[in-house]
C-alpha atoms as a PDB file:
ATOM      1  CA  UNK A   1      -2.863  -9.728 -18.295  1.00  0.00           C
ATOM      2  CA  UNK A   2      -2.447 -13.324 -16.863  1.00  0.00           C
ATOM      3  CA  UNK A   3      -3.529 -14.431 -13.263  1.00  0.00           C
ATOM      4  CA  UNK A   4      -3.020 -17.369 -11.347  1.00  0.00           C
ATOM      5  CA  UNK A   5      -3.124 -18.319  -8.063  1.00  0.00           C
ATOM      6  CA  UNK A   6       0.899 -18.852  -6.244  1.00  0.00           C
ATOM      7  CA  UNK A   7       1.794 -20.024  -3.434  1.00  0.00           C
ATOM      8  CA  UNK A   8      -0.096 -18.106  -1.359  1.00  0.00           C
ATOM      9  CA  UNK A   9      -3.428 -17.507  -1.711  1.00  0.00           C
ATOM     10  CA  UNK A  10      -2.840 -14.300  -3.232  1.00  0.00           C
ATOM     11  CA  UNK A  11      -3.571 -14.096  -7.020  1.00  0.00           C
ATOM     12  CA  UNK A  12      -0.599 -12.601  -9.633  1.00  0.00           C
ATOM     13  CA  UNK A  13      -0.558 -10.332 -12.699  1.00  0.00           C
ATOM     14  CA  UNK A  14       1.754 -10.416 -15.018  1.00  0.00           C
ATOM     15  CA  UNK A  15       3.716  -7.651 -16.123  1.00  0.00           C
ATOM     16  CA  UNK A  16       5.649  -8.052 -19.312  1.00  0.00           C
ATOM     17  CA  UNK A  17       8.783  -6.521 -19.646  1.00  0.00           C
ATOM     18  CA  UNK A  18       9.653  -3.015 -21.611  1.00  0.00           C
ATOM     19  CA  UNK A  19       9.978   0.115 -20.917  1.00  0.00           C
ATOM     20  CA  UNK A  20       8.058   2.796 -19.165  1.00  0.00           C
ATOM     21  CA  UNK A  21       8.306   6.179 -18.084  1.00  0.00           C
ATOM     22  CA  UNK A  22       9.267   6.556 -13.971  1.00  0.00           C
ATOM     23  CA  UNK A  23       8.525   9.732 -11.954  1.00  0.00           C
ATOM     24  CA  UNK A  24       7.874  13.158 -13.004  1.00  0.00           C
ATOM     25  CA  UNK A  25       8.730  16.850 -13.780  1.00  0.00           C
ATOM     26  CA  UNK A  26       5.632  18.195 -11.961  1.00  0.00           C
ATOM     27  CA  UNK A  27       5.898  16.624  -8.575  1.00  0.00           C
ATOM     28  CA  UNK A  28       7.749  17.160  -5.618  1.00  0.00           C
ATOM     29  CA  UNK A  29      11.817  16.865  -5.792  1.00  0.00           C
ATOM     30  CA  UNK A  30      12.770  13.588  -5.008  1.00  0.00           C
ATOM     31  CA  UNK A  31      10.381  11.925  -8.185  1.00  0.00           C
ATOM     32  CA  UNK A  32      12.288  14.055 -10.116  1.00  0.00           C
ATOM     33  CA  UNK A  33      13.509  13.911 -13.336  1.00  0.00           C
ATOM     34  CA  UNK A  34      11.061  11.919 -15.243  1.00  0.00           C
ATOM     35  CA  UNK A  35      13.061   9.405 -16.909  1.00  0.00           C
ATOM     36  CA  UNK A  36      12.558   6.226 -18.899  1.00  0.00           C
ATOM     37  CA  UNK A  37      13.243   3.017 -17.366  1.00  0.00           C
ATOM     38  CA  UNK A  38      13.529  -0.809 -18.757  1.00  0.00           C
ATOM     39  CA  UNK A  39      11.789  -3.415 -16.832  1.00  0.00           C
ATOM     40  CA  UNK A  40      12.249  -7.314 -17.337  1.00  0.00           C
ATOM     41  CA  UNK A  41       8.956  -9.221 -16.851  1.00  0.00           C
ATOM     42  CA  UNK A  42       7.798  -9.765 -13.466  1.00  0.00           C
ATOM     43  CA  UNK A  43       4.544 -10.987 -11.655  1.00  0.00           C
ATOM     44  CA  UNK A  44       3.135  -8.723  -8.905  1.00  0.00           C
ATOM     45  CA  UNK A  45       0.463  -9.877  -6.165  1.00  0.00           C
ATOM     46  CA  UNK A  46      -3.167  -8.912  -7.097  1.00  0.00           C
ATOM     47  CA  UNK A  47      -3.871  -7.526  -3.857  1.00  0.00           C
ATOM     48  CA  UNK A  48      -1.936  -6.100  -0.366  1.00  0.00           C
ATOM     49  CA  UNK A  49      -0.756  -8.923   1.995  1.00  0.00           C
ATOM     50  CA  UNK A  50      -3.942  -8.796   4.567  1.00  0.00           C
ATOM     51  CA  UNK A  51      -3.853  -9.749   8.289  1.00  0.00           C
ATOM     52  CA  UNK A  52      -4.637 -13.008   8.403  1.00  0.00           C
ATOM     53  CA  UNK A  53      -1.989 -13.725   5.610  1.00  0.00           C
ATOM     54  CA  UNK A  54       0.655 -12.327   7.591  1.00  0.00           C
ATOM     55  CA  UNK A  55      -0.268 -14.503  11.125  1.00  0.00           C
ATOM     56  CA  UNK A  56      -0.260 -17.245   8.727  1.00  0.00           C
ATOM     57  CA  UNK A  57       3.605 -16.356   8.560  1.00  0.00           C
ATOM     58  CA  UNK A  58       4.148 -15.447  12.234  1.00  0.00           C
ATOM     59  CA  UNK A  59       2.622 -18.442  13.426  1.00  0.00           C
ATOM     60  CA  UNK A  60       5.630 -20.201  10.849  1.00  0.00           C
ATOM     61  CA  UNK A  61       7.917 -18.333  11.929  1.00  0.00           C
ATOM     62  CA  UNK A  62       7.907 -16.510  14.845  1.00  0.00           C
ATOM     63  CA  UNK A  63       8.080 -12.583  15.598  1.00  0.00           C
ATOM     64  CA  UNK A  64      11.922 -12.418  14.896  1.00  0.00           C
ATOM     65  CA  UNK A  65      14.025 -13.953  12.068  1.00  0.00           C
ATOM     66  CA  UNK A  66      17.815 -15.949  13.361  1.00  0.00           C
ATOM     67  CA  UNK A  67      19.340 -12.307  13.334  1.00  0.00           C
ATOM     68  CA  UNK A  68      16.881 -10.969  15.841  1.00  0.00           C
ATOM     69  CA  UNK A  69      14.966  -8.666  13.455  1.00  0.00           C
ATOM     70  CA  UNK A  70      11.946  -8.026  14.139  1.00  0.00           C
ATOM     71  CA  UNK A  71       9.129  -8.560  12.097  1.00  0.00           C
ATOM     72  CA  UNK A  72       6.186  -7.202  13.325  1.00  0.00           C
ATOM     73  CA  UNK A  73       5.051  -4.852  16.219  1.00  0.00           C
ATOM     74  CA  UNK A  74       2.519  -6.662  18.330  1.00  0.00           C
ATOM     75  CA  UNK A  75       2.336  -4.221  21.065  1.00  0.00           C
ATOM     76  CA  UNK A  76       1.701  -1.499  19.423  1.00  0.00           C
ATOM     77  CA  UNK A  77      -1.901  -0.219  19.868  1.00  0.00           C
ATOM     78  CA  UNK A  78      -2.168  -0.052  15.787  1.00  0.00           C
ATOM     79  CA  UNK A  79      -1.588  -3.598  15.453  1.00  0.00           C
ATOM     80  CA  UNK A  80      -4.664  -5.826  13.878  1.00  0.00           C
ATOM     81  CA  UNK A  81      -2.946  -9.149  14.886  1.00  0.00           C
ATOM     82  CA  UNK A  82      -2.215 -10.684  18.514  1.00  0.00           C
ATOM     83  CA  UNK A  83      -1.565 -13.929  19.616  1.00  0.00           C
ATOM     84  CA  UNK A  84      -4.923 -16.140  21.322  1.00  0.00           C
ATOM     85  CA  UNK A  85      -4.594 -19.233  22.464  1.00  0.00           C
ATOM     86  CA  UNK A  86      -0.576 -19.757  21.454  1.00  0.00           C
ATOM     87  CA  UNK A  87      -1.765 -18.923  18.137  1.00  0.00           C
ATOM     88  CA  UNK A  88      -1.705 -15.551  16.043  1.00  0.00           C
ATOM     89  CA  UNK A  89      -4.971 -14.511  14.486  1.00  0.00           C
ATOM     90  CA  UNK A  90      -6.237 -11.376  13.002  1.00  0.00           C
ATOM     91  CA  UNK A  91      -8.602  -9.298  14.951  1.00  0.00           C
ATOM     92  CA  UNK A  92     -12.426  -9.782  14.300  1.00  0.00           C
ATOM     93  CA  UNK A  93     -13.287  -7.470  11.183  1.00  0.00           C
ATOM     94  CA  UNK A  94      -9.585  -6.815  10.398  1.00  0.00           C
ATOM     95  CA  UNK A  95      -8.833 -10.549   8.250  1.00  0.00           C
ATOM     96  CA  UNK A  96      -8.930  -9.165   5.138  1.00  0.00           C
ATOM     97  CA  UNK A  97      -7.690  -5.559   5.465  1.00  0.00           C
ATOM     98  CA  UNK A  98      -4.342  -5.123   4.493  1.00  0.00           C
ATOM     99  CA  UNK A  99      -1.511  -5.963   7.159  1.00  0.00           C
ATOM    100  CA  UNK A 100      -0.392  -2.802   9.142  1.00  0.00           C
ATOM    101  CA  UNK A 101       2.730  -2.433  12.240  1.00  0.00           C
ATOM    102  CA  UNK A 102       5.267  -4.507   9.518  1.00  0.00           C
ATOM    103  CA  UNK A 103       8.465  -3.804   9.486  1.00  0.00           C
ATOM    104  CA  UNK A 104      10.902  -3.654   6.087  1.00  0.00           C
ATOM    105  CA  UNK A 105      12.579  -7.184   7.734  1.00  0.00           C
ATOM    106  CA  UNK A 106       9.093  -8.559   8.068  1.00  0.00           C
ATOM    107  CA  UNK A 107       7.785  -7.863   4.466  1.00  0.00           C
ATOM    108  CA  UNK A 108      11.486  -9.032   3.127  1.00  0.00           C
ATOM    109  CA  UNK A 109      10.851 -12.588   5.030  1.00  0.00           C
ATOM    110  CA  UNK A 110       7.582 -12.464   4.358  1.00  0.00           C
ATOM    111  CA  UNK A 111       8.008 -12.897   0.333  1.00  0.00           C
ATOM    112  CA  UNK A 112      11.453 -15.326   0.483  1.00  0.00           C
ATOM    113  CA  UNK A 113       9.313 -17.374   2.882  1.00  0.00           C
ATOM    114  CA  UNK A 114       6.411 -18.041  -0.137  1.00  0.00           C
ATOM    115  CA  UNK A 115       9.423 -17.962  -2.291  1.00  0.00           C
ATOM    116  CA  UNK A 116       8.707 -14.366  -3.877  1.00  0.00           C
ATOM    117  CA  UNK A 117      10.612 -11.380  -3.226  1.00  0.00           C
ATOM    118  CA  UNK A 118       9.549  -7.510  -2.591  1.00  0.00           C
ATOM    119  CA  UNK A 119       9.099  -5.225  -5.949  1.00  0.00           C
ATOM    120  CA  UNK A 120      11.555  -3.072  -6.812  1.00  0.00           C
ATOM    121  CA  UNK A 121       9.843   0.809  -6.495  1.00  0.00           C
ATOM    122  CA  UNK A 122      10.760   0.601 -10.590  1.00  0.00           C
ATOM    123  CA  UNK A 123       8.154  -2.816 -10.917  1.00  0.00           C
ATOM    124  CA  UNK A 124       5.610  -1.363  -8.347  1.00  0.00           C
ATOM    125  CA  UNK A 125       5.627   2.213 -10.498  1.00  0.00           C
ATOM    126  CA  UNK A 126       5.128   0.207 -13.518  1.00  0.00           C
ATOM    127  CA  UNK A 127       2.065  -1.914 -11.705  1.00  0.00           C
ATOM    128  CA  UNK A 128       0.399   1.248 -10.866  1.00  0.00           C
ATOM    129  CA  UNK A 129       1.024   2.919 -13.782  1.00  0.00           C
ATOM    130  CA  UNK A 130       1.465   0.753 -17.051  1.00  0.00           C
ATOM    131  CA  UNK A 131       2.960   2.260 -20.087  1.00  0.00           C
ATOM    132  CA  UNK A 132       0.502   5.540 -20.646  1.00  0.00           C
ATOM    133  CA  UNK A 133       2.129   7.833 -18.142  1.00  0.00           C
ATOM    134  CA  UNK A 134      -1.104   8.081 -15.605  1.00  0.00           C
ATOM    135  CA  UNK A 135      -1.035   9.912 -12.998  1.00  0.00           C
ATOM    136  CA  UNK A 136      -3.232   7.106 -10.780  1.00  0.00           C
ATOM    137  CA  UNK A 137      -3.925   3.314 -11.632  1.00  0.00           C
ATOM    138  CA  UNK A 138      -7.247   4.047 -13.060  1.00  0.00           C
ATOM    139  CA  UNK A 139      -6.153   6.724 -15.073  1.00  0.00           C
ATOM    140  CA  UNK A 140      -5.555  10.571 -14.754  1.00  0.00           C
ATOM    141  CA  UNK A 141      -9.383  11.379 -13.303  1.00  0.00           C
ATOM    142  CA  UNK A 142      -9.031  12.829  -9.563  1.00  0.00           C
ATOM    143  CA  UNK A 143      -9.284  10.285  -6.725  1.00  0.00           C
ATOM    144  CA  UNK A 144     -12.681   9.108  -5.089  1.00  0.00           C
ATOM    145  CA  UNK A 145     -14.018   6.794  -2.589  1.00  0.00           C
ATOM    146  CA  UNK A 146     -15.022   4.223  -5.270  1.00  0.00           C
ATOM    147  CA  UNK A 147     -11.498   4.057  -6.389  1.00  0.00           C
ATOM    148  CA  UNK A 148      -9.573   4.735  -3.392  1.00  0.00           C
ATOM    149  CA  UNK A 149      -9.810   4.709   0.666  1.00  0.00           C
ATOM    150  CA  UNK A 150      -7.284   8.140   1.761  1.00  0.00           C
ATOM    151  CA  UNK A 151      -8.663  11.100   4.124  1.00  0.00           C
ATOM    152  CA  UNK A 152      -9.809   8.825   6.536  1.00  0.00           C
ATOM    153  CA  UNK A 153      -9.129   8.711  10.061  1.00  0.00           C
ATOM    154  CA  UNK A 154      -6.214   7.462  11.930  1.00  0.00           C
ATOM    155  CA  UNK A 155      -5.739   3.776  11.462  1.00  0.00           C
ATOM    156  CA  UNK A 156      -8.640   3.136   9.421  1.00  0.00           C
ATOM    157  CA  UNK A 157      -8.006   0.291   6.855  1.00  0.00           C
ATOM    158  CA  UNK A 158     -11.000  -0.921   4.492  1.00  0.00           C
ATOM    159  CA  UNK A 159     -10.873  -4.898   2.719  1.00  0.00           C
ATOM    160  CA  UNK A 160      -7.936  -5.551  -0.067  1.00  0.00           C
ATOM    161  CA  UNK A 161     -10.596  -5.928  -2.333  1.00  0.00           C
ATOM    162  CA  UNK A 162     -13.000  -3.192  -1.860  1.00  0.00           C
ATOM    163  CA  UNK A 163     -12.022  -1.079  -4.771  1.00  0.00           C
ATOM    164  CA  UNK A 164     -11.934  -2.629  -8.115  1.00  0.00           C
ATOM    165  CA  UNK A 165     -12.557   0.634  -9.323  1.00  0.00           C
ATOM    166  CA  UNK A 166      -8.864   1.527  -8.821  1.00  0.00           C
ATOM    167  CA  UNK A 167      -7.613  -1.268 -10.412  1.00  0.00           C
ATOM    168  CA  UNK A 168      -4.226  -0.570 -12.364  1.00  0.00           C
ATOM    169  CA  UNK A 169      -3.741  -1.452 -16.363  1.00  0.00           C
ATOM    170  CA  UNK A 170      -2.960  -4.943 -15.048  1.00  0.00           C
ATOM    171  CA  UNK A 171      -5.696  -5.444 -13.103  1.00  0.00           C
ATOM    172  CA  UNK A 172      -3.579  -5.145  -9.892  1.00  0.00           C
ATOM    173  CA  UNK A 173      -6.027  -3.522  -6.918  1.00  0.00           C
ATOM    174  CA  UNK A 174      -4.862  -1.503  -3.762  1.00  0.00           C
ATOM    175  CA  UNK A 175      -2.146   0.606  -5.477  1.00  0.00           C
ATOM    176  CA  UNK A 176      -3.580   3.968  -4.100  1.00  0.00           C
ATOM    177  CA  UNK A 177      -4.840   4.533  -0.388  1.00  0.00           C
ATOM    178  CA  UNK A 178      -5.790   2.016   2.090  1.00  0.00           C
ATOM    179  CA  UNK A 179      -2.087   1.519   3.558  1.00  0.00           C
ATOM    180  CA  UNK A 180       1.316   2.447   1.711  1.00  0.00           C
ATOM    181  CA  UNK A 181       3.589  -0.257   0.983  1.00  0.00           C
ATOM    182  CA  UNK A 182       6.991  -0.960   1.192  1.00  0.00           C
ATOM    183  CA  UNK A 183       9.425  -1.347  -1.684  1.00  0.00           C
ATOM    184  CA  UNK A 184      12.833  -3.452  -1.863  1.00  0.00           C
ATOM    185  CA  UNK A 185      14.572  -0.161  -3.058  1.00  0.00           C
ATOM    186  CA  UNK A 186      16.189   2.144  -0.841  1.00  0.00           C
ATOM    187  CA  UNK A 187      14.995   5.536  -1.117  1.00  0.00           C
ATOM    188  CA  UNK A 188      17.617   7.151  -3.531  1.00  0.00           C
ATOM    189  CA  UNK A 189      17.465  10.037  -5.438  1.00  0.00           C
ATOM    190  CA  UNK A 190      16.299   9.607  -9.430  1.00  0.00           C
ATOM    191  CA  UNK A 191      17.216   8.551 -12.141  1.00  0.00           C
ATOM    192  CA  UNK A 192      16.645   4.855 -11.188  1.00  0.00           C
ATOM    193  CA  UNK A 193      19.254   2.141 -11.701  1.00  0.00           C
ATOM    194  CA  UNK A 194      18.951  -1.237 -10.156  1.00  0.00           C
ATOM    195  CA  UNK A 195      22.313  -1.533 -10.338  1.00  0.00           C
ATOM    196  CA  UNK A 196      23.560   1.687  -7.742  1.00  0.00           C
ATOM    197  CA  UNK A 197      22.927  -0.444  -4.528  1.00  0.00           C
ATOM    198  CA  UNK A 198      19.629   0.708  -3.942  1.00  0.00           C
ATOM    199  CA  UNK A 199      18.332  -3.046  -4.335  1.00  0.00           C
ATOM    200  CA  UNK A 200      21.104  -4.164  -1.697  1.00  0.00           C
ATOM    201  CA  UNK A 201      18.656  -6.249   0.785  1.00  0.00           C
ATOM    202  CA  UNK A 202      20.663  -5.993   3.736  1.00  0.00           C
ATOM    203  CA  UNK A 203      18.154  -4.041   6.312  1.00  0.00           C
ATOM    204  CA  UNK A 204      19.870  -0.397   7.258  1.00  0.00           C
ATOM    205  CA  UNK A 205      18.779   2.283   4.729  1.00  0.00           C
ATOM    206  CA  UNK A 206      15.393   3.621   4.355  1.00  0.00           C
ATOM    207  CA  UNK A 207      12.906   2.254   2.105  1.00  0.00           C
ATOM    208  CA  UNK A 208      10.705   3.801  -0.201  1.00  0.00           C
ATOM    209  CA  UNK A 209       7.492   3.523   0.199  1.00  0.00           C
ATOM    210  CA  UNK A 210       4.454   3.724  -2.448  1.00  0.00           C
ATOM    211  CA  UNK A 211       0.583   4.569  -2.936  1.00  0.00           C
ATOM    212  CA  UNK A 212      -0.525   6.676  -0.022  1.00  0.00           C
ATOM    213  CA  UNK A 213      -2.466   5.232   2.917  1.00  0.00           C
ATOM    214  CA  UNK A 214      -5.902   5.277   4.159  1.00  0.00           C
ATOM    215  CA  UNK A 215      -5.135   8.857   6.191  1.00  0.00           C
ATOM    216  CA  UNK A 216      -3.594  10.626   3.036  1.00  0.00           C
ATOM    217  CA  UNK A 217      -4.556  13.315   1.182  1.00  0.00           C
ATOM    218  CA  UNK A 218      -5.614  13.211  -2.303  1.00  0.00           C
ATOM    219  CA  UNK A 219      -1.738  14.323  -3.651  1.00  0.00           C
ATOM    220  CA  UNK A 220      -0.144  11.021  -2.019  1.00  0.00           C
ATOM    221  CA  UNK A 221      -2.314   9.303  -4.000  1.00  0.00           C
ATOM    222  CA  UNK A 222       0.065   9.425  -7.490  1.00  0.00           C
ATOM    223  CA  UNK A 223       1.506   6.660  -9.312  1.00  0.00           C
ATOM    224  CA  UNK A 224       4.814   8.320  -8.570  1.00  0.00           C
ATOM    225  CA  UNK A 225       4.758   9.242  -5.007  1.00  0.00           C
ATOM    226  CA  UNK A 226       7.665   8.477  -3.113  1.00  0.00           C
ATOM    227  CA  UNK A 227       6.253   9.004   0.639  1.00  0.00           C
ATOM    228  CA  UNK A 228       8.673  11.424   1.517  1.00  0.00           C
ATOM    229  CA  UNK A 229       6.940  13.260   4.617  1.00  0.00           C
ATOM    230  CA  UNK A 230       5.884   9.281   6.001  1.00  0.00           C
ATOM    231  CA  UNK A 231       7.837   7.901   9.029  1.00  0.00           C
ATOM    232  CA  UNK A 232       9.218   4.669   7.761  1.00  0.00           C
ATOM    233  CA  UNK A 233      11.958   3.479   9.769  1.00  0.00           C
ATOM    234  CA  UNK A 234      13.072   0.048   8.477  1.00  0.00           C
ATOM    235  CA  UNK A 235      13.492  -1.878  11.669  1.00  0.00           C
ATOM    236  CA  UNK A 236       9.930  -0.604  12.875  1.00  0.00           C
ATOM    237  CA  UNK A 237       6.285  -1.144  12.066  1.00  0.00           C
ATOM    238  CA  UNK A 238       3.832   1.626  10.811  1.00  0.00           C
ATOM    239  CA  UNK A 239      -0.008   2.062  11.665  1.00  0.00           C
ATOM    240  CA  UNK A 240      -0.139   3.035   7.575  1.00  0.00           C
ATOM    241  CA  UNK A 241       2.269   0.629   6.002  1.00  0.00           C
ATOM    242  CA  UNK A 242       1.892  -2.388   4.052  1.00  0.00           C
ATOM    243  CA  UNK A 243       3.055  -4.468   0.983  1.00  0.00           C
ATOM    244  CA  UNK A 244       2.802  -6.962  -1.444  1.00  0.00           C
ATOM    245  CA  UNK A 245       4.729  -9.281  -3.084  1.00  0.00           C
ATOM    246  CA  UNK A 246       6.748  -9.782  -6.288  1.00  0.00           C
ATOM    247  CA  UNK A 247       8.184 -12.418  -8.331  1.00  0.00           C
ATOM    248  CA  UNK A 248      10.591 -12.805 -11.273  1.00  0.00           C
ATOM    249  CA  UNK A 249       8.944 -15.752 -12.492  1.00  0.00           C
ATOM    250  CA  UNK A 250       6.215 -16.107 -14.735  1.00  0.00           C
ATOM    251  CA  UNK A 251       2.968 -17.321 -13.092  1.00  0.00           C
ATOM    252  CA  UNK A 252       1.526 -20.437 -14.299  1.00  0.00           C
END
């Protein structure tokens, strides 16, 4: 595992390239079949983009890209950030829990404007899950509140870094519970290919999204869950959805 500190001031692991397996015979339909999958190398953020990293970026750049997309939803009673004084700032207690209300747009700007990019749902599977077929980042031992924040309440979030417990073979933390996160990939059915459209970046299609959030149960918790039953309308914010960031470049 390497780390180093990007742009940001979010720390990267590397992930070397190879192959690994993706999804599984025993789940639900759509991570179905379990199929083996070639990833090039790739850097993934440590931890969840957290409030106050994302009003960095609004106070850049504004609630809406040129297009009019939106990136965030301010006025929604979930949201952790709101604007004080012409400037935006995370709510007290909420800086360094993991940015909620998001939409797709906003997570895709988000990592072009630190000059990253969203992972594919292939790289964040292979994050979360390495090379050794585990059913969760740690491992194949059930969930628990050392490793994991899910069964909570209705927008509960906890700090990005309160479970290193749950870190992943690469040291990533975050992958289960807490929020879910978007993905670059449209939600397709399996086998995987980067190269059926599903990585077209042109907003429209729904995403998937990965790693359960802070009010799932212990099942949405897999390496290979594909948040099926979650509302996750592109163009909209979520109280339960987050993301990282990605990068085909090495880091230094």
């Amino acid at each position: 595992m390497t780390v180093a500190l990007a742009r940001s001031a979010n720390p990267m692991a590397l992930v070397s390239e190879g192959h690994f397996t993706m999804g599984s015979n025993d789940g639900p339909d759509d991570e179905k079949p379990e199929h083996r999958v070639f990833v090039k190398s790739f850097s993934i953020d440590m931890l969840p983009v957290s409030n106050a990293d994302f009003a960095k970026f609004l106070n850049a750049r504004g609630l809406k890209n040129v297009l009019g997309e939106s990136f965030y939803d301010d006025h929604d009673r979930d949201a952790r950030i709101h604007q004080q004084n012409s400037l935006w700032q995370a709510d007290v207690g909420y800086a360094t829990h993991p940015v909620n209300e998001v939409s797709w747009v906003g997570a895709r700007d988000y990592c072009n404007w630190l000059n990253k990019r969203l992972p594919t749902e292939a790289e964040w599977e292979k994050a979360a899950r390495g090379t050794d077929g585990r059913r969760y980042p740690w491992g194949n031992s059930k969930p628990d509140q050392t490793r994991a924040l899910y069964g909570g309440p209705y927008n509960a979030s906890a700090p990005v870094d309160a479970f290193p417990a749950g870190a992943s073979p690469y040291g990533v933390l975050d992958l289960s519970g807490n929020q879910w996160e978007w993905v670059a990939s449209a939600y397709r059915f399996y086998p995987y290919s980067a190269e059926d459209g599903r990585e077209n970046q042109t907003p429209g299609p729904v995403r998937s999204t990965r790693g359960g959030g802070h009010d799932s149960s212990e099942d949405e918790l897999t390496t290979t869950q594909r948040g099926r039953n979650l509302s996750r309308n592109p163009k909209a914010g979520h109280h339960n959805i987050g993301f990282r960031c990605a990068s085909s470049s090495k880091v230094e």
